[in-house]
C-alpha atoms as a PDB file:
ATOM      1  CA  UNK A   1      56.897-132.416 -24.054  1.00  0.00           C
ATOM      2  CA  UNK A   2      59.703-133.908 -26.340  1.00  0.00           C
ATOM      3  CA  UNK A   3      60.444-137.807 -25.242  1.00  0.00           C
ATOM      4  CA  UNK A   4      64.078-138.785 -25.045  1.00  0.00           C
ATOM      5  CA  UNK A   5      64.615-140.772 -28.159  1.00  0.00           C
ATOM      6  CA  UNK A   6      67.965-142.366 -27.012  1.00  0.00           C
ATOM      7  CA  UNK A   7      68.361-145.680 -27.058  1.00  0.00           C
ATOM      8  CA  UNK A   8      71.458-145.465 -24.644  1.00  0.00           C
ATOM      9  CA  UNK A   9      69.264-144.178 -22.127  1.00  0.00           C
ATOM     10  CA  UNK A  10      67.558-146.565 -19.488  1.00  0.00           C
ATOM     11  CA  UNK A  11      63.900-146.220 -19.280  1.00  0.00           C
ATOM     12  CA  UNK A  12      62.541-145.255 -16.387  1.00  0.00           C
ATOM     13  CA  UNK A  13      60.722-148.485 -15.620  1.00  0.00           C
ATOM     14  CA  UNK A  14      63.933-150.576 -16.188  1.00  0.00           C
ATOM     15  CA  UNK A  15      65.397-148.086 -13.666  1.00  0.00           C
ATOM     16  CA  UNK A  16      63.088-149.077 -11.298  1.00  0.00           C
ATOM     17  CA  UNK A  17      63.313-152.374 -11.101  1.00  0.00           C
ATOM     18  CA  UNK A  18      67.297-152.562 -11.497  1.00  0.00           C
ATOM     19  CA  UNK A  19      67.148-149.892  -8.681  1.00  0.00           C
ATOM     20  CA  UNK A  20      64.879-152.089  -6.679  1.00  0.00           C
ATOM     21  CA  UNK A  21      67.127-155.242  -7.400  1.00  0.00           C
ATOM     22  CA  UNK A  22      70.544-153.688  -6.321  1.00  0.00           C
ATOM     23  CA  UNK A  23      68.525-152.468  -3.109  1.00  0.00           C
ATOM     24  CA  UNK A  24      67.347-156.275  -2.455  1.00  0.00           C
ATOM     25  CA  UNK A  25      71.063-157.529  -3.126  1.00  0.00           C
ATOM     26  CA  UNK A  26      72.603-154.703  -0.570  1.00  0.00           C
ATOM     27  CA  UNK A  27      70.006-155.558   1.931  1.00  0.00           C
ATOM     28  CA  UNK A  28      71.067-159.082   1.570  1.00  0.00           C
ATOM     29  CA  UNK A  29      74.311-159.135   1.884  1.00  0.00           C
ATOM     30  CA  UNK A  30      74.677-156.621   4.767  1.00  0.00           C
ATOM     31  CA  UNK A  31      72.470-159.127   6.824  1.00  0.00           C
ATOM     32  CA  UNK A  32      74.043-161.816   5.574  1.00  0.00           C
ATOM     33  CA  UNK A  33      77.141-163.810   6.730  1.00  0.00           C
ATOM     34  CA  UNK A  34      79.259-164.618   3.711  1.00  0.00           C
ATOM     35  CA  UNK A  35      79.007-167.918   4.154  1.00  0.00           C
ATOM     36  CA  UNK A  36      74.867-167.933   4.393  1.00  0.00           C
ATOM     37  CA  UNK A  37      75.433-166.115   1.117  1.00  0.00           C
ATOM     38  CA  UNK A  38      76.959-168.633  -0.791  1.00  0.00           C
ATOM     39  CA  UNK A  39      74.684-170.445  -3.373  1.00  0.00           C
ATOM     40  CA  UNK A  40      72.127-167.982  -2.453  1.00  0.00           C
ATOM     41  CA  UNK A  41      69.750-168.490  -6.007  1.00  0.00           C
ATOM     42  CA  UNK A  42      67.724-165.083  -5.292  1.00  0.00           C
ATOM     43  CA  UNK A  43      71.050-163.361  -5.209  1.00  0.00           C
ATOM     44  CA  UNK A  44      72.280-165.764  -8.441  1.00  0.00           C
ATOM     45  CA  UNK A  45      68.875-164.640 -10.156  1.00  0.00           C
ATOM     46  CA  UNK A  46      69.310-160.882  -9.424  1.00  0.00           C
ATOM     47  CA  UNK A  47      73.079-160.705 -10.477  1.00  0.00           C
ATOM     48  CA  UNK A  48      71.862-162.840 -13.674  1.00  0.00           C
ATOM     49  CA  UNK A  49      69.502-160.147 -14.581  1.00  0.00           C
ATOM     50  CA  UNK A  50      71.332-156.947 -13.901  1.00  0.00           C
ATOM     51  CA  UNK A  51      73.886-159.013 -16.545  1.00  0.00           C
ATOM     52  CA  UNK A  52      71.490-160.254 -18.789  1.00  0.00           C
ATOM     53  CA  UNK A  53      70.767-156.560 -18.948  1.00  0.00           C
ATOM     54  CA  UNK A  54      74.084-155.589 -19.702  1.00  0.00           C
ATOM     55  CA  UNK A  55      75.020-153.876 -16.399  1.00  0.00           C
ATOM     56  CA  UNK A  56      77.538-153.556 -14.471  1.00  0.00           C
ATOM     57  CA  UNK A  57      77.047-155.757 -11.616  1.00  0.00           C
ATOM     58  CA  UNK A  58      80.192-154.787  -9.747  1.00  0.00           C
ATOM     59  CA  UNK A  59      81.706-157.227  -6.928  1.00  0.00           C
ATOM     60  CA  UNK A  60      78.799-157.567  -4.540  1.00  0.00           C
ATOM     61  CA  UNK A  61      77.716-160.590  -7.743  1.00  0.00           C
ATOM     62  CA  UNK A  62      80.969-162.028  -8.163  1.00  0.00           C
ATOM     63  CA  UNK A  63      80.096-164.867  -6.346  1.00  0.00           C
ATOM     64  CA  UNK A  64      76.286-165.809  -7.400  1.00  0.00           C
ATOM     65  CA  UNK A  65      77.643-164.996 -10.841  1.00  0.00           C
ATOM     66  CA  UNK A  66      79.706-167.690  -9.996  1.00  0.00           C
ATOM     67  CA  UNK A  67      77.685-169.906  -8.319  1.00  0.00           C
ATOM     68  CA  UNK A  68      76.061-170.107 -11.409  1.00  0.00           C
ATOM     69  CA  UNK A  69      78.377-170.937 -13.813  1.00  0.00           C
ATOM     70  CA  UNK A  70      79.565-173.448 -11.532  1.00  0.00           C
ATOM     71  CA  UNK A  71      76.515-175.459 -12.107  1.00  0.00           C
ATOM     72  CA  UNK A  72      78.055-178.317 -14.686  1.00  0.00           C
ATOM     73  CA  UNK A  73      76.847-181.389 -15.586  1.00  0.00           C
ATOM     74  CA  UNK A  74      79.282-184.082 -17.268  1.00  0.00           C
ATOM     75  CA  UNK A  75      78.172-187.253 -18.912  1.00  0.00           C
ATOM     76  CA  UNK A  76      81.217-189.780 -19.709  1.00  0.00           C
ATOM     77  CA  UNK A  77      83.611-186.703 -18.817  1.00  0.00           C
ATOM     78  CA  UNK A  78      82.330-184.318 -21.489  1.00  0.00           C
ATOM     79  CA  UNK A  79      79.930-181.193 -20.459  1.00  0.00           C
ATOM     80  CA  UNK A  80      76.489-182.311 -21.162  1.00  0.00           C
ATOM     81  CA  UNK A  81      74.952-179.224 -22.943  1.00  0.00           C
ATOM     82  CA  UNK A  82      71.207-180.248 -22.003  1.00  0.00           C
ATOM     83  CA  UNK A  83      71.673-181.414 -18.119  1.00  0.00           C
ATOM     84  CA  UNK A  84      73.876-178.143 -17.421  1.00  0.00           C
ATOM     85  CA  UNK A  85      71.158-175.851 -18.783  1.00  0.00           C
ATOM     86  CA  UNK A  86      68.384-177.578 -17.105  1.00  0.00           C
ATOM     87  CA  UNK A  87      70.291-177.782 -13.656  1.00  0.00           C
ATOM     88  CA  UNK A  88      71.062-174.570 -13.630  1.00  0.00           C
ATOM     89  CA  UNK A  89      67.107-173.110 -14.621  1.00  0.00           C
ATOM     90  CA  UNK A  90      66.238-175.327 -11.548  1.00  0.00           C
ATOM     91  CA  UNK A  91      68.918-173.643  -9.295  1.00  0.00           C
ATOM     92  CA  UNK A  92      67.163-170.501 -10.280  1.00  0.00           C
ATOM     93  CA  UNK A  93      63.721-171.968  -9.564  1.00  0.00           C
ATOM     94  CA  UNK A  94      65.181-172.779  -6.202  1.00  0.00           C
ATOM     95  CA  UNK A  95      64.219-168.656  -5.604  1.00  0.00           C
ATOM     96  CA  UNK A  96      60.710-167.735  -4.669  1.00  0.00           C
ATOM     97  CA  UNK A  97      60.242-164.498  -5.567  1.00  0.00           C
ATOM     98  CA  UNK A  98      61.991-164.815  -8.956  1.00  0.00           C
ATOM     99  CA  UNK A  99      60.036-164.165 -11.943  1.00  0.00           C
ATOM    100  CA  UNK A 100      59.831-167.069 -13.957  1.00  0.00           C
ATOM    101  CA  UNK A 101      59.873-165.648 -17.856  1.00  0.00           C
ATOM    102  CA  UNK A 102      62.924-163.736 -16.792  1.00  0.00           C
ATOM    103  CA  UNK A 103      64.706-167.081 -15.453  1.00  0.00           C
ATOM    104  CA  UNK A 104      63.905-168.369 -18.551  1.00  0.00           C
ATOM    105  CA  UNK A 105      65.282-165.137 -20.140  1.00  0.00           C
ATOM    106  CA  UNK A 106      68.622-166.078 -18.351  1.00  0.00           C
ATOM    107  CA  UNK A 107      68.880-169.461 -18.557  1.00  0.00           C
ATOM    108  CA  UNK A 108      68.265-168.888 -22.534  1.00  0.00           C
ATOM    109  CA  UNK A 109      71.297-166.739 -22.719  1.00  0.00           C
ATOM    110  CA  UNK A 110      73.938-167.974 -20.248  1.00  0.00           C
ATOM    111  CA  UNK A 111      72.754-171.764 -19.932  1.00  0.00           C
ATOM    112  CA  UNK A 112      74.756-173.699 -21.874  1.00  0.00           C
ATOM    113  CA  UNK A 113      77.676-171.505 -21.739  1.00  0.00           C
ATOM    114  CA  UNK A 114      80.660-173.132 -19.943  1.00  0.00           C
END
């Protein structure tokens, strides 16, 4: 059997687990109420991933996407580029079921950007 050599291709592990992920999210927010949804870090860690990952994370992540980036520390009116990364790892913490290298993953590339 020839393997698909294609990096463009999603393997079918990553499939999975982004499959498994958007089913979590959906579940979520057709239970939720939008406003129990709000600053929800499971959802926040989820969307994070799927973009980490370079998906599309459509508009169901919008708004954890932005809950995140709305975590910003100032320190004499000027972003403070170690509390804002740090605050934001911790809202992601906040999540129990989150893996912990992959928050890490996340916080390493979206962190300190404003």
């Amino acid at each position: 059997m020839k393997r698909n050599t294609d990096a463009a291709t999603p393997k079918p592990r990553k499939r999975r687990g982004l499959a498994l992920a958007v089913a979590v999210v959906f579940t979520a927010t057709a239970t939720a109420t939008p406003a129990a949804f709000a600053k929800d870090a499971c959802a926040t860690f989820i969307c994070m991933l799927g973009k980490l990952q370079g998906n599309n994370t459509g508009d169901t992540c919008v708004d954890p996407i932005n809950d995140y980036f709305s975590i910003i520390d100032y320190h004499h009116g000027h972003v403070d580029f170690s509390a804002t990364p740090r605050d934001r790892l911790n809202f992601l913490k906040s999540c129990p079921g989150g893996d912990p290298s992959k928050m890490d993953s996340i916080n390493n590339a979206f962190g300190s950007v404003t």
